[in-house]
N, C-alpha and C. Protein backbone atom coordinates (compact mmCIF):
# COMPACT_ATOMS: atom_id res chain seq x y z
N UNK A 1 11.72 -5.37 -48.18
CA UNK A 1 12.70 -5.97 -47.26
C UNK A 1 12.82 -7.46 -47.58
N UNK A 2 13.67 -7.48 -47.42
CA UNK A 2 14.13 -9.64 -48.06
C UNK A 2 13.55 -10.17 -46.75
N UNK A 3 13.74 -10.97 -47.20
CA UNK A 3 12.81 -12.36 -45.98
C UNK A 3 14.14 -12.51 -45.19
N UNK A 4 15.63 -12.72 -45.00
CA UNK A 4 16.27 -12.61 -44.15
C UNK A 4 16.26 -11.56 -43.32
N UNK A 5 15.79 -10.29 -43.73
CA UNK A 5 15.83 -9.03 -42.71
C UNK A 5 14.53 -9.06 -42.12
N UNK A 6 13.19 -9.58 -42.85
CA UNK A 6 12.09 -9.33 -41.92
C UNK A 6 12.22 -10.94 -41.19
N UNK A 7 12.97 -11.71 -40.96
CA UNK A 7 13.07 -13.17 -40.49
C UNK A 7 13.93 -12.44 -38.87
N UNK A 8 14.51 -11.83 -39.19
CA UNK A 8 15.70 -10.89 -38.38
C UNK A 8 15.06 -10.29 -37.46
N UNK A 9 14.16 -8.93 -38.25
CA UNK A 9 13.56 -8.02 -37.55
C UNK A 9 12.40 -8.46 -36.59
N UNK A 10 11.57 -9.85 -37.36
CA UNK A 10 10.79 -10.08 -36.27
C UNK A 10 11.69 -10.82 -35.19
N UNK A 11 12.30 -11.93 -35.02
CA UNK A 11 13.08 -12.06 -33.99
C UNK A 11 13.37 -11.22 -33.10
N UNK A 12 14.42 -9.88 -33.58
CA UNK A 12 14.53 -9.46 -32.38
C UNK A 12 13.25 -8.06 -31.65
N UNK A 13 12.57 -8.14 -32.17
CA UNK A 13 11.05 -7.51 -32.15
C UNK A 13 10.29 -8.61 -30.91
N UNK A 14 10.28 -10.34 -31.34
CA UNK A 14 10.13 -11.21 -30.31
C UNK A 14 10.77 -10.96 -29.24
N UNK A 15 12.51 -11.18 -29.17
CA UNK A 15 13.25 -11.28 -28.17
C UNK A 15 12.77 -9.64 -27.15
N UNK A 16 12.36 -8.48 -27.92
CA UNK A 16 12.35 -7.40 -26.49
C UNK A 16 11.12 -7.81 -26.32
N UNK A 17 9.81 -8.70 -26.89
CA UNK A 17 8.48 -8.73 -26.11
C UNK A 17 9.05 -10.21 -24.71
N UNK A 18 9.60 -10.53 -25.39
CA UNK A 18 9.99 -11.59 -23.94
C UNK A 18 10.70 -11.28 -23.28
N UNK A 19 11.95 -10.49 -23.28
CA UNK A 19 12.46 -9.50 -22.43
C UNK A 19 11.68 -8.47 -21.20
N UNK A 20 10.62 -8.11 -22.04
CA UNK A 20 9.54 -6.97 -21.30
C UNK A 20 8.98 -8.01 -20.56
N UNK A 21 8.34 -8.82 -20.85
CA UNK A 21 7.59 -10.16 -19.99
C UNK A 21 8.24 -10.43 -18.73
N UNK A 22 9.96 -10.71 -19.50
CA UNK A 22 10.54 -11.27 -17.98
C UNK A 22 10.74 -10.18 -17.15
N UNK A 23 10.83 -9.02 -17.69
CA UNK A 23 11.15 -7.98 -16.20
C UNK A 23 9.76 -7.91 -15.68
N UNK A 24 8.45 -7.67 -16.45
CA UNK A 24 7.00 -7.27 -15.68
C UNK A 24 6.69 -8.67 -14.79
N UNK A 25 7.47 -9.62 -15.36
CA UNK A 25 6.76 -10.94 -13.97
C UNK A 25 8.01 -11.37 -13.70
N UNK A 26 9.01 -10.92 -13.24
CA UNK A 26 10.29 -11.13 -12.36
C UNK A 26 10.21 -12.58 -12.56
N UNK A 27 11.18 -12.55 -13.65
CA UNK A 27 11.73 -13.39 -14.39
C UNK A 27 10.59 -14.48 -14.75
N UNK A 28 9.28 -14.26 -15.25
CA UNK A 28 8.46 -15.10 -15.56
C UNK A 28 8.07 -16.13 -14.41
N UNK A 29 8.38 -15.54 -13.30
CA UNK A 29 7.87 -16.03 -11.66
C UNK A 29 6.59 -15.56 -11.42
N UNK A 30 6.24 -14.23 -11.62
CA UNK A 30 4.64 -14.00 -11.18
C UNK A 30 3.80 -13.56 -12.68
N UNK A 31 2.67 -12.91 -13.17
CA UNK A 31 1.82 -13.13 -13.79
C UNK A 31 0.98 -11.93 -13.93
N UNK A 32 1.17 -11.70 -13.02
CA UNK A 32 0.34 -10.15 -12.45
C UNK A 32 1.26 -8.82 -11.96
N UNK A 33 1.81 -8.16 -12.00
CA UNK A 33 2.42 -6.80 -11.71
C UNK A 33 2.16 -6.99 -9.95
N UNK A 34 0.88 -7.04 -9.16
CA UNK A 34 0.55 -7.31 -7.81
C UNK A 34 1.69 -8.35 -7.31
N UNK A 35 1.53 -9.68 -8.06
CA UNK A 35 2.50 -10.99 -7.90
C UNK A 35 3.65 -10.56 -7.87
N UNK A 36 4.30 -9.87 -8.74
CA UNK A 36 5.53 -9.78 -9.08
C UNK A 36 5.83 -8.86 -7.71
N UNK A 37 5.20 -7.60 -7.33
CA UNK A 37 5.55 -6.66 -6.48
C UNK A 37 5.63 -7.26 -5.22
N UNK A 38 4.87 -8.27 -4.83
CA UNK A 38 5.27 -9.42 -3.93
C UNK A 38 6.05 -9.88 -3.56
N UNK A 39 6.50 -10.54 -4.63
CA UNK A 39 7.69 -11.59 -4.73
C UNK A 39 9.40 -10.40 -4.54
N UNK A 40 9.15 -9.59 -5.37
CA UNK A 40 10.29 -8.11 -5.29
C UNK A 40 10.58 -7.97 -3.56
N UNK A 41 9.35 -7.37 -2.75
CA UNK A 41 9.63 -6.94 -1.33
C UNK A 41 9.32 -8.19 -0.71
N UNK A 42 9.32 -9.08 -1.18
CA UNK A 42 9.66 -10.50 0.03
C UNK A 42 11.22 -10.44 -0.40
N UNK A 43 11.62 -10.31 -1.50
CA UNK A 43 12.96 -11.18 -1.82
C UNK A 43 13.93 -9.65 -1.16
N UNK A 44 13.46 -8.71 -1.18
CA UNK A 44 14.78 -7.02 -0.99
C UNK A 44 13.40 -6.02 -0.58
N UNK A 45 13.21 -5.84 1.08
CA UNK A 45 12.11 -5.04 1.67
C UNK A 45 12.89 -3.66 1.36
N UNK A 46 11.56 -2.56 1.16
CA UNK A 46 11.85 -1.23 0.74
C UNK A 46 11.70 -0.57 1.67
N UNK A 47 13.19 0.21 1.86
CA UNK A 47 12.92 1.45 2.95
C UNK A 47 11.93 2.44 2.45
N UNK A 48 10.89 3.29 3.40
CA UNK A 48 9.95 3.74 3.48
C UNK A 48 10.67 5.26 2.95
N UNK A 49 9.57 6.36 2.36
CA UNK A 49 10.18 7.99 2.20
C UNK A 49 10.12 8.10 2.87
N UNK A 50 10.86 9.29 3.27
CA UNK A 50 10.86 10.53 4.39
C UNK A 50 9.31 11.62 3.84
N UNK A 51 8.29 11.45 4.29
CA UNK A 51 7.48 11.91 3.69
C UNK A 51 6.39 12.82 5.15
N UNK A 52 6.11 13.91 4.74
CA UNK A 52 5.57 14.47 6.01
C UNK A 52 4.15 14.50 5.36
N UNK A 53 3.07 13.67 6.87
CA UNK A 53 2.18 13.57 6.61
C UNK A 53 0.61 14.87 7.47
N UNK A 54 -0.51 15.06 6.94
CA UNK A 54 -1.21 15.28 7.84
C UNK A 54 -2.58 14.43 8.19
N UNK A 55 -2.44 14.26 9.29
CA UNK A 55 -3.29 12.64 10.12
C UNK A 55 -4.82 13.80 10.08
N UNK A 56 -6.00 12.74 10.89
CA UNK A 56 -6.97 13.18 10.64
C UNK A 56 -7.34 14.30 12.49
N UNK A 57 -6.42 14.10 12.63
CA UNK A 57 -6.58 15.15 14.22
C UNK A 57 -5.71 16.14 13.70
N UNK A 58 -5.08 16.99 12.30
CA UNK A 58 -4.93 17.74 12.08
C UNK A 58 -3.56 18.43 12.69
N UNK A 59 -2.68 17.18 12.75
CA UNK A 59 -1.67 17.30 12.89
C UNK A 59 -0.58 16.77 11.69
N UNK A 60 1.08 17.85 11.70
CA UNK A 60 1.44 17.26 10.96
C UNK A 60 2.86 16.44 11.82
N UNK A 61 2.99 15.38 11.14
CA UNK A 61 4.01 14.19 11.30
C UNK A 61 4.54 13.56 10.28
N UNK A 62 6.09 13.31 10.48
CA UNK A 62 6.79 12.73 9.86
C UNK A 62 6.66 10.87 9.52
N UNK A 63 6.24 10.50 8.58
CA UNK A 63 6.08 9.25 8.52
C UNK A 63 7.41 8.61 9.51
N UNK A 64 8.53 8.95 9.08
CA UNK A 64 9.53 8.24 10.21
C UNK A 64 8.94 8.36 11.35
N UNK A 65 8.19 9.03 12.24
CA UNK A 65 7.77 9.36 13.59
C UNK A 65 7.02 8.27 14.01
N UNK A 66 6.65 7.07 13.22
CA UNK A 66 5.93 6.02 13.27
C UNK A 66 6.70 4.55 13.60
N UNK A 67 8.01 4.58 13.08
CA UNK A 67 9.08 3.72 13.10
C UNK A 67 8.78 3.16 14.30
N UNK A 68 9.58 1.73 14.47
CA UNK A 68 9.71 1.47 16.04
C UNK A 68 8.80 0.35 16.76
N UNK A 69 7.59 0.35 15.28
CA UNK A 69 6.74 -0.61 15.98
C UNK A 69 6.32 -1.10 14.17
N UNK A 70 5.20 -1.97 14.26
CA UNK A 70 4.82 -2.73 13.26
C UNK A 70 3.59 -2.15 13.17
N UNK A 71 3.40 -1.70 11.09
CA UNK A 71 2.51 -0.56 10.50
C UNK A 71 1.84 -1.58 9.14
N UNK A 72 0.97 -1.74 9.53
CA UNK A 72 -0.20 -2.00 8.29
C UNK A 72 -0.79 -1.13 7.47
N UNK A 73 -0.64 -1.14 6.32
CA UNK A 73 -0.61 0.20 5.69
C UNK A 73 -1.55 -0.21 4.74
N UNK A 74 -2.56 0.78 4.77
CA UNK A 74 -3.01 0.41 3.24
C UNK A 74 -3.54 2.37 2.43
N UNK A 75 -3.71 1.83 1.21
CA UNK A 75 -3.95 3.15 0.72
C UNK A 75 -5.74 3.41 0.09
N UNK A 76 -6.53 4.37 0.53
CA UNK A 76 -7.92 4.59 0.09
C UNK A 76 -8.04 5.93 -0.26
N UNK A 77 -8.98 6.02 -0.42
CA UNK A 77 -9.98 7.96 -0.88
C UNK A 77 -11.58 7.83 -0.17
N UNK A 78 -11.58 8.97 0.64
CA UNK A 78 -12.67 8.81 1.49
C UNK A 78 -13.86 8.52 1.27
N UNK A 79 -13.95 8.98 -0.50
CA UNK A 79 -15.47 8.96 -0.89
C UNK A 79 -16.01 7.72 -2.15
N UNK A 80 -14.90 6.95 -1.70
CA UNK A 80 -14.88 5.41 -2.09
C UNK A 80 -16.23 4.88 -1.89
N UNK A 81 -16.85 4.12 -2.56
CA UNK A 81 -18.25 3.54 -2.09
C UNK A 81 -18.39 1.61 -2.27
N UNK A 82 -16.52 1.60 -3.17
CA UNK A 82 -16.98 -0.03 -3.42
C UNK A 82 -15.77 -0.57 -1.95
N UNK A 83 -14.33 -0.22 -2.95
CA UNK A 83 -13.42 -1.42 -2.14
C UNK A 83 -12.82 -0.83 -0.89
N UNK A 84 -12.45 0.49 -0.88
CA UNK A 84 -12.57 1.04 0.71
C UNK A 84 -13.33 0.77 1.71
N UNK A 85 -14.74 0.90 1.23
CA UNK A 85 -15.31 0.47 2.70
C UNK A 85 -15.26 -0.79 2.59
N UNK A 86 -14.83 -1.92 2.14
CA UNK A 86 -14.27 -3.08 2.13
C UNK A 86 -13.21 -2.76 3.27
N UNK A 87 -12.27 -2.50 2.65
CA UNK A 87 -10.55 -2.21 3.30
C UNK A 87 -11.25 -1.29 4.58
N UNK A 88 -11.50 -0.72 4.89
CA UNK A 88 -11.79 -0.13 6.07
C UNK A 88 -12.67 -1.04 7.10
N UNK A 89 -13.62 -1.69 6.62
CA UNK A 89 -14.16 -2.80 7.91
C UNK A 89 -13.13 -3.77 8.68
N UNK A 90 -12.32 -4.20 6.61
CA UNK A 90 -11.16 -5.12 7.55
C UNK A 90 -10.00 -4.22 8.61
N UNK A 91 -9.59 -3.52 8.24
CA UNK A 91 -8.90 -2.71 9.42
C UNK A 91 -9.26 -2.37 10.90
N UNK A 92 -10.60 -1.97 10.38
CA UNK A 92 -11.93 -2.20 12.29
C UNK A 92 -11.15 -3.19 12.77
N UNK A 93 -11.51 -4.86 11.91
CA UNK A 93 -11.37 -5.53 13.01
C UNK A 93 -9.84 -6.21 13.20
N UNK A 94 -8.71 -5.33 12.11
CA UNK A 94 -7.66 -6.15 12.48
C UNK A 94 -7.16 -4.98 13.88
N UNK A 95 -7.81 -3.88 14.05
CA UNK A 95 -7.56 -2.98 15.28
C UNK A 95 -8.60 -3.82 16.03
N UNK A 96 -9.16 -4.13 16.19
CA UNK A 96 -9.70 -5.07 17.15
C UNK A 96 -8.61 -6.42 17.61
N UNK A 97 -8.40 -6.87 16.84
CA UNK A 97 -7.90 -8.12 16.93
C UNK A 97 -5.98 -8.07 17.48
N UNK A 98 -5.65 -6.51 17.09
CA UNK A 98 -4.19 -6.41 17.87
C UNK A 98 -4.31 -5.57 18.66
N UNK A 99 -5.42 -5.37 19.44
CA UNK A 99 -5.48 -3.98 20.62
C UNK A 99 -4.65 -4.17 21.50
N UNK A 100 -4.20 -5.60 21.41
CA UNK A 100 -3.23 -5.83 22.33
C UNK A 100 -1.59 -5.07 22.47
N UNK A 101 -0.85 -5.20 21.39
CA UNK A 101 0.15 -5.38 21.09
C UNK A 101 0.19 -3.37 20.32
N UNK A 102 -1.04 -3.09 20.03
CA UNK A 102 -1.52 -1.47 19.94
C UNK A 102 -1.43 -0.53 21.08
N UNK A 103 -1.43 -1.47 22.35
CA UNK A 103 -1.65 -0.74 23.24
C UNK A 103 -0.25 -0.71 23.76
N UNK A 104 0.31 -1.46 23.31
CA UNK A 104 1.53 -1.15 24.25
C UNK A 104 2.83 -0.71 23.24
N UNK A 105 1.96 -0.19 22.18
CA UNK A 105 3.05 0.71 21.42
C UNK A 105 3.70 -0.15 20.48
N UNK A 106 3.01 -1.62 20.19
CA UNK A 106 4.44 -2.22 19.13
C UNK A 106 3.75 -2.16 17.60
N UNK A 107 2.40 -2.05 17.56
CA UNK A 107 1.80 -2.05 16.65
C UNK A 107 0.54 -0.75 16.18
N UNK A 108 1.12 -0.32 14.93
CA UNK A 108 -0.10 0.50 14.30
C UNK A 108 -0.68 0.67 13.08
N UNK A 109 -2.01 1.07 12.41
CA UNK A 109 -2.62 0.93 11.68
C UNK A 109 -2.84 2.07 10.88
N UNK A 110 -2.12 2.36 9.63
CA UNK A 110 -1.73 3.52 8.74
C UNK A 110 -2.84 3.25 7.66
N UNK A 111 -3.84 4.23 7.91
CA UNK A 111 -4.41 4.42 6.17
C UNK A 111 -4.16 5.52 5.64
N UNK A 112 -3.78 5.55 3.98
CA UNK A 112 -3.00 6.42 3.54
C UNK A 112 -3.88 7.41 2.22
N UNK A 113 -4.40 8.53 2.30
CA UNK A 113 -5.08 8.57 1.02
C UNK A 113 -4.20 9.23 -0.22
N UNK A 114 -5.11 8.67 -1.32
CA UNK A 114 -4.04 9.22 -2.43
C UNK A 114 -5.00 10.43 -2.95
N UNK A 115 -5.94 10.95 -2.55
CA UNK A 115 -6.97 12.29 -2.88
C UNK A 115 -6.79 13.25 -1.49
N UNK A 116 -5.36 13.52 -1.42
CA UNK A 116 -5.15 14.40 -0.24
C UNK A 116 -6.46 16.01 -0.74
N UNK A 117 -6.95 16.19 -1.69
CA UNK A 117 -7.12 17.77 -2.30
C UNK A 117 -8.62 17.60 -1.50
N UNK A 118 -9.04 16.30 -1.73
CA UNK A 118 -10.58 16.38 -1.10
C UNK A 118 -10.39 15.88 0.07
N UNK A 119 -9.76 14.92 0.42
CA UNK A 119 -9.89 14.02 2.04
C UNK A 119 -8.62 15.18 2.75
N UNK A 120 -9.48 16.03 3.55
CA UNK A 120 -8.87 16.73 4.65
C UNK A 120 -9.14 16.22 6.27
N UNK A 121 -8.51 16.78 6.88
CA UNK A 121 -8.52 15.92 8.22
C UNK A 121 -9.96 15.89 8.76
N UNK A 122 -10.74 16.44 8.65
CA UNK A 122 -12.35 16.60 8.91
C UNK A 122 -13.05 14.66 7.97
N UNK A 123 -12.28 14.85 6.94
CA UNK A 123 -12.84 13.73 5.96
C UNK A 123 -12.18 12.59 6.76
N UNK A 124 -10.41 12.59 6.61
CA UNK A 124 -10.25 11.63 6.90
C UNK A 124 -10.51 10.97 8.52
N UNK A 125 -11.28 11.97 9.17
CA UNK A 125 -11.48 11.26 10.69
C UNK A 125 -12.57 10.65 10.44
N UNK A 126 -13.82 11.49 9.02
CA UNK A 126 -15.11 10.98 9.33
C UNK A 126 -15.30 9.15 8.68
N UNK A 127 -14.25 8.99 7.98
CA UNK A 127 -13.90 7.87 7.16
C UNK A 127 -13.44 7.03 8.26
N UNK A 128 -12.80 6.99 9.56
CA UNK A 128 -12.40 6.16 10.53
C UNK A 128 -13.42 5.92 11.39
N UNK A 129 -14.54 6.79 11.76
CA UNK A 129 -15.89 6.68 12.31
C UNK A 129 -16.61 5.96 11.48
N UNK A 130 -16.77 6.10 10.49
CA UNK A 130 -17.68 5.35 9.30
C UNK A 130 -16.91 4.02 9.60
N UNK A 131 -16.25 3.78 9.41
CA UNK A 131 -15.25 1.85 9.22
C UNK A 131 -15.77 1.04 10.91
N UNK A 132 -15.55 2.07 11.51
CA UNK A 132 -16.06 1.57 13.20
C UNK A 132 -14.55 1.17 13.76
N UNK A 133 -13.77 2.41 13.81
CA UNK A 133 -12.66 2.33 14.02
C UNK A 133 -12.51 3.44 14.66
N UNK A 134 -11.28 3.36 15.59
CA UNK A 134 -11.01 4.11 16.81
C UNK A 134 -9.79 5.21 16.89
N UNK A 135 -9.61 6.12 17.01
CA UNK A 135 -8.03 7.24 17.04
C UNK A 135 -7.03 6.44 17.07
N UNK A 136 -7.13 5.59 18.52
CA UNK A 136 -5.85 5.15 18.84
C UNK A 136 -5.43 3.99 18.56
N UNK A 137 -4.24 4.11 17.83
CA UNK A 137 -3.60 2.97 16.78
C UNK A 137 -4.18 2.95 15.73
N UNK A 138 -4.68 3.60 15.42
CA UNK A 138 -5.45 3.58 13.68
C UNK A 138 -5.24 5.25 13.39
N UNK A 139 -4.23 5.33 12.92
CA UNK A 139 -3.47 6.96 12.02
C UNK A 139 -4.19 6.68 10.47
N UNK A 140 -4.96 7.89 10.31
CA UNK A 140 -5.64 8.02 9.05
C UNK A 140 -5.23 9.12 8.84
N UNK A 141 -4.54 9.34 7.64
CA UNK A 141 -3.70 10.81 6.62
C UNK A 141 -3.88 11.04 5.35
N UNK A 142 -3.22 12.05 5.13
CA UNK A 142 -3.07 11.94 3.49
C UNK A 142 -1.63 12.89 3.87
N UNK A 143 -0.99 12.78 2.48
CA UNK A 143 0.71 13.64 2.12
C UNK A 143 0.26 14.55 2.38
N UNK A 144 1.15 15.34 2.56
CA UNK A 144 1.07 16.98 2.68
C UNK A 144 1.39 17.40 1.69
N UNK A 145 2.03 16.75 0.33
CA UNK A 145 2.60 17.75 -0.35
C UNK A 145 2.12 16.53 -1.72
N UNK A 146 2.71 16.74 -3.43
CA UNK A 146 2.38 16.31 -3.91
C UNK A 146 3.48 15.38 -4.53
N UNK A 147 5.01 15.69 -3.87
CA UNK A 147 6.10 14.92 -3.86
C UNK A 147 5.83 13.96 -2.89
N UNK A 148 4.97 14.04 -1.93
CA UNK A 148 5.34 12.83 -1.23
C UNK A 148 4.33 11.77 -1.58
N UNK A 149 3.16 12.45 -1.84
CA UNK A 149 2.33 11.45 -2.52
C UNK A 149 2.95 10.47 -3.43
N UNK A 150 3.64 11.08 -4.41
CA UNK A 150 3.83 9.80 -5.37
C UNK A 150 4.89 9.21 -5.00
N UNK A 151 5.97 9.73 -4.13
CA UNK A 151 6.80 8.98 -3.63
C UNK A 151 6.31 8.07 -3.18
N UNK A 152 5.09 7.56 -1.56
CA UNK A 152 4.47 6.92 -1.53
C UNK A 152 3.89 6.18 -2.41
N UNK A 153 3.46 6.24 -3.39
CA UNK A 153 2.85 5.19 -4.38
C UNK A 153 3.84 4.08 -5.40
N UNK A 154 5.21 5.18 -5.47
CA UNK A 154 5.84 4.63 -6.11
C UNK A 154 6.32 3.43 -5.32
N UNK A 155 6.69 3.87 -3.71
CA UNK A 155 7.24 2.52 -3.27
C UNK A 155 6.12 1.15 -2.55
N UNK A 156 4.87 1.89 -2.45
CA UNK A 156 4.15 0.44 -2.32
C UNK A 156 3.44 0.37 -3.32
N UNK A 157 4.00 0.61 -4.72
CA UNK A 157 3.30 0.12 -6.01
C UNK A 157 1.92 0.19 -6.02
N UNK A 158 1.51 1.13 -5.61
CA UNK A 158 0.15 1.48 -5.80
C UNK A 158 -0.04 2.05 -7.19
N UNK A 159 -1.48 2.01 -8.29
CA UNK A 159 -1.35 2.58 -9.48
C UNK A 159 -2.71 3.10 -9.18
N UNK A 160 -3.16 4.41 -9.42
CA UNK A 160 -4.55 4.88 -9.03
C UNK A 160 -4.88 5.65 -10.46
N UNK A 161 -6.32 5.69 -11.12
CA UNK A 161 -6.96 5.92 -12.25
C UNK A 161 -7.93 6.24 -12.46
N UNK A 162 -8.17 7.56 -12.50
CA UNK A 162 -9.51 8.25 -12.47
C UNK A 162 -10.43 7.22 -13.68
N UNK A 163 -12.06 7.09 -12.82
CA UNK A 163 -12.44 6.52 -13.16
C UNK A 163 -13.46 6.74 -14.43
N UNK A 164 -13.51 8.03 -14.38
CA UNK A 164 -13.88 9.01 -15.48
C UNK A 164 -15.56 9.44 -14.58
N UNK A 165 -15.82 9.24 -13.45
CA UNK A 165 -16.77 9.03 -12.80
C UNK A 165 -16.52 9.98 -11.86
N UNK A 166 -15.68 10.29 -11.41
CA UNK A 166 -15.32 11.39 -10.45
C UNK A 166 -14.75 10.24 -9.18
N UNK A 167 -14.32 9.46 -9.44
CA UNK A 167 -13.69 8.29 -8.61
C UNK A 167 -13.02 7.76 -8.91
N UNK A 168 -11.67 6.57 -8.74
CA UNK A 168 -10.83 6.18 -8.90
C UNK A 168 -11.01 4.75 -8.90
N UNK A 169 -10.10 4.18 -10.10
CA UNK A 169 -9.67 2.55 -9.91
C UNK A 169 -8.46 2.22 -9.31
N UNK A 170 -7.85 1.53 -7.94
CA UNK A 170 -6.94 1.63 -7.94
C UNK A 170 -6.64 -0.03 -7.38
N UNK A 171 -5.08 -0.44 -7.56
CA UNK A 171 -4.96 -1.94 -6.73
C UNK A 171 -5.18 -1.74 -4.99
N UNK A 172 -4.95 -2.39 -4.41
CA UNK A 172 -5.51 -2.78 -3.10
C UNK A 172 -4.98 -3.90 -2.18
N UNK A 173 -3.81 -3.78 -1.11
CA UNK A 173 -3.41 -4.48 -0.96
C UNK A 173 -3.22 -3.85 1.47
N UNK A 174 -2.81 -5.28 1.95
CA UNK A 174 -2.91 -4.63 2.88
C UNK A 174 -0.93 -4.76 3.32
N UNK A 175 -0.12 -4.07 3.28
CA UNK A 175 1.26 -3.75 3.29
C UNK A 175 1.63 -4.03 4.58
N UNK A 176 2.88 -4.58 5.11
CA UNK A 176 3.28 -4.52 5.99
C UNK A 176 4.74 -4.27 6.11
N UNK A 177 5.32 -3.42 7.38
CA UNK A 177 6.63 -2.10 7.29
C UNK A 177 6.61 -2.98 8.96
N UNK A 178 7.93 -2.99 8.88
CA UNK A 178 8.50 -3.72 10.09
C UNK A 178 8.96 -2.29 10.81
N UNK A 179 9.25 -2.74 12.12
CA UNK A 179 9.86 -1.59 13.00
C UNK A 179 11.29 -0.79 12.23
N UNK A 180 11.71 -1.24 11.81
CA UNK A 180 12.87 -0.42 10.69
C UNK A 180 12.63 0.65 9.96
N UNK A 181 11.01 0.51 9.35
CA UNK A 181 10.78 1.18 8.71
C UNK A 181 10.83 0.72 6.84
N UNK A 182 10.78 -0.30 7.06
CA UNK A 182 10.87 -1.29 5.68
C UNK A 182 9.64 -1.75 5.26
N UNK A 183 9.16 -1.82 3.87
CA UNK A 183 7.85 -2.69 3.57
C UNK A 183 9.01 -4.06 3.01
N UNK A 184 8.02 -5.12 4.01
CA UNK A 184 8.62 -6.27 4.15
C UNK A 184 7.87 -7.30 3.25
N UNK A 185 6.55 -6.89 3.32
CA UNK A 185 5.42 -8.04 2.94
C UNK A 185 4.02 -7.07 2.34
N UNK A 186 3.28 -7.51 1.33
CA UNK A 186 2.34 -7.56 0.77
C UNK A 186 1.59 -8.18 0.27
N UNK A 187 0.13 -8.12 1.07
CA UNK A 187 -0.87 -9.06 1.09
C UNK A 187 -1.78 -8.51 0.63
N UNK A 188 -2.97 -9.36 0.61
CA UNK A 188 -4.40 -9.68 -0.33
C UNK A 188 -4.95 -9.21 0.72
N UNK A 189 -5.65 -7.88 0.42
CA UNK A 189 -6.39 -7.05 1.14
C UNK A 189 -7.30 -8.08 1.87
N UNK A 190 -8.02 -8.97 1.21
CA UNK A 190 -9.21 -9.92 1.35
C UNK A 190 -8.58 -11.21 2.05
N UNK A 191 -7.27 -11.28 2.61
CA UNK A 191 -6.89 -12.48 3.31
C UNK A 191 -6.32 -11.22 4.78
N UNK A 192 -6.59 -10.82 5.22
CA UNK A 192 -6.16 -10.14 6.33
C UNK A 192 -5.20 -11.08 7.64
N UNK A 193 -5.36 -12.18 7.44
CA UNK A 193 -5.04 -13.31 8.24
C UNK A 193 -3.33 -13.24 7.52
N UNK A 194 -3.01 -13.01 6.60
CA UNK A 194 -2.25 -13.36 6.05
C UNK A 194 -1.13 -12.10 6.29
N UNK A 195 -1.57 -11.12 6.79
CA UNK A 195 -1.06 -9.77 7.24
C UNK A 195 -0.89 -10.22 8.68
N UNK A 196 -1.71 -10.66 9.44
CA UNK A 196 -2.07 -10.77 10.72
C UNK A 196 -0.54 -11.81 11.14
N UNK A 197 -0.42 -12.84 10.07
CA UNK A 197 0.19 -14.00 10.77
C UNK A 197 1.75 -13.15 10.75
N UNK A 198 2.17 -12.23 9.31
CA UNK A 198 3.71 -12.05 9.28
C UNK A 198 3.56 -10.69 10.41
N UNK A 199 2.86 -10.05 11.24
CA UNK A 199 2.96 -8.97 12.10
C UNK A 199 2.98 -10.15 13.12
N UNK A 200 2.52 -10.89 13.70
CA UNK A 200 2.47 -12.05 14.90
C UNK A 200 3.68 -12.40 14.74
N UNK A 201 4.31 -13.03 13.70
CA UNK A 201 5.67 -13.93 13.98
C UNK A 201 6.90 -12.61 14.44
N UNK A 202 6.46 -11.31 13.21
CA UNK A 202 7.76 -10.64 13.89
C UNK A 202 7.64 -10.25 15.50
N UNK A 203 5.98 -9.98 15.93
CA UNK A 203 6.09 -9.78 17.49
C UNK A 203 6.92 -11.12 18.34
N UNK A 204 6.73 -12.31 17.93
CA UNK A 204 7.31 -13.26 18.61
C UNK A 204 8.68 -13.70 18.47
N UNK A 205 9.33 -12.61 17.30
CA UNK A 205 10.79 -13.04 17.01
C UNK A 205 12.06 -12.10 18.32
């Protein structure tokens, strides 16, 4: 190949690796795929699936059936031993900390698993006892089906990866879905305050 065609070919070989760059960090604004998915549902919030779930009292419900009030969502697997029971203490106490606004129906606390085959409603109740967390206002499920699962993952960008261990690597974030039924905001599992403050301002709007 002459040096004008491989002068050529690498160019535009460059131009799609910076192309790919700018779409994976929205427009070279974030850095991380997490960042970027951020910046995406702050700038255009995602309506939620129509996805039918079964909770850990062994009932089934329509995720829409939740609408109406403000849903902190996050996604685990029951037999998690590192960052779940992380994510599950913080949930204890952010159900502690809105029992208020829980109790009177404007606010609730969705954990979502992505190992519906092992976490059955027996698992996922014993996983809400384990965290030191309570039935009411704290809905712990998994999909019912295996379309809705990934529907779910696809829209709060969750990526989950067997760990070759018989456990999973997955991101970790704590989501927030306004009364519409929209994910509006996504936060740092580990700043819970930061979940806490955008569910407070919409109660006060």
């Amino acid at each position: 190949m002459s040096r004008p065609r491989t002068l050529l070919a690498s160019l535009l070989i460059a131009a799609a690796g910076v192309a790919t760059l700018a779409a994976a960090t929205d427009g070279f604004r974030a850095y991380t795929s997490q960042t970027a998915l951020r910046l995406s549902v702050a700038r255009q919030p995602r309506p939620l699936p129509s996805v039918l779930l079964e909770t850990a009292d062994g009932q089934r419900i329509s995720l829409s059936a939740l609408r109406g009030r403000w849903l902190l969502v996050d996604f685990v697997y029951t037999r998690c031993t590192t960052w779940c029971l992380a994510q599950g203490g913080t949930f204890a106490r952010l159900q502690r900390e809105l029992a208020g606004p829980i109790a009177q129906g404007r606010v609730a606390l969705l954990s979502l698993s992505f190992d519906p085959e092992r976490d059955d409603p027996e698992a996922l109740a014993a996983y809400r006892r384990r965290m030191g967390g309570r039935a009411g206002g704290w809905v712990v499920a998994r999909p019912a089906d295996a379309d809705g699962l990934q529907a779910l993952l696809r829209t709060f960008g969750v990526v989950v990866l067997p760990d070759g261990l018989g456990g999973y690597v997955h991101n970790a974030a704590i989501n927030v879905v306004d009364p519409q039924g929209r994910l509006v905001a996504v936060t740092d599992w580990q700043s819970p305050d930061a979940a806490l403050a955008v569910v407070r301002q919409g109660l006060a709007e």
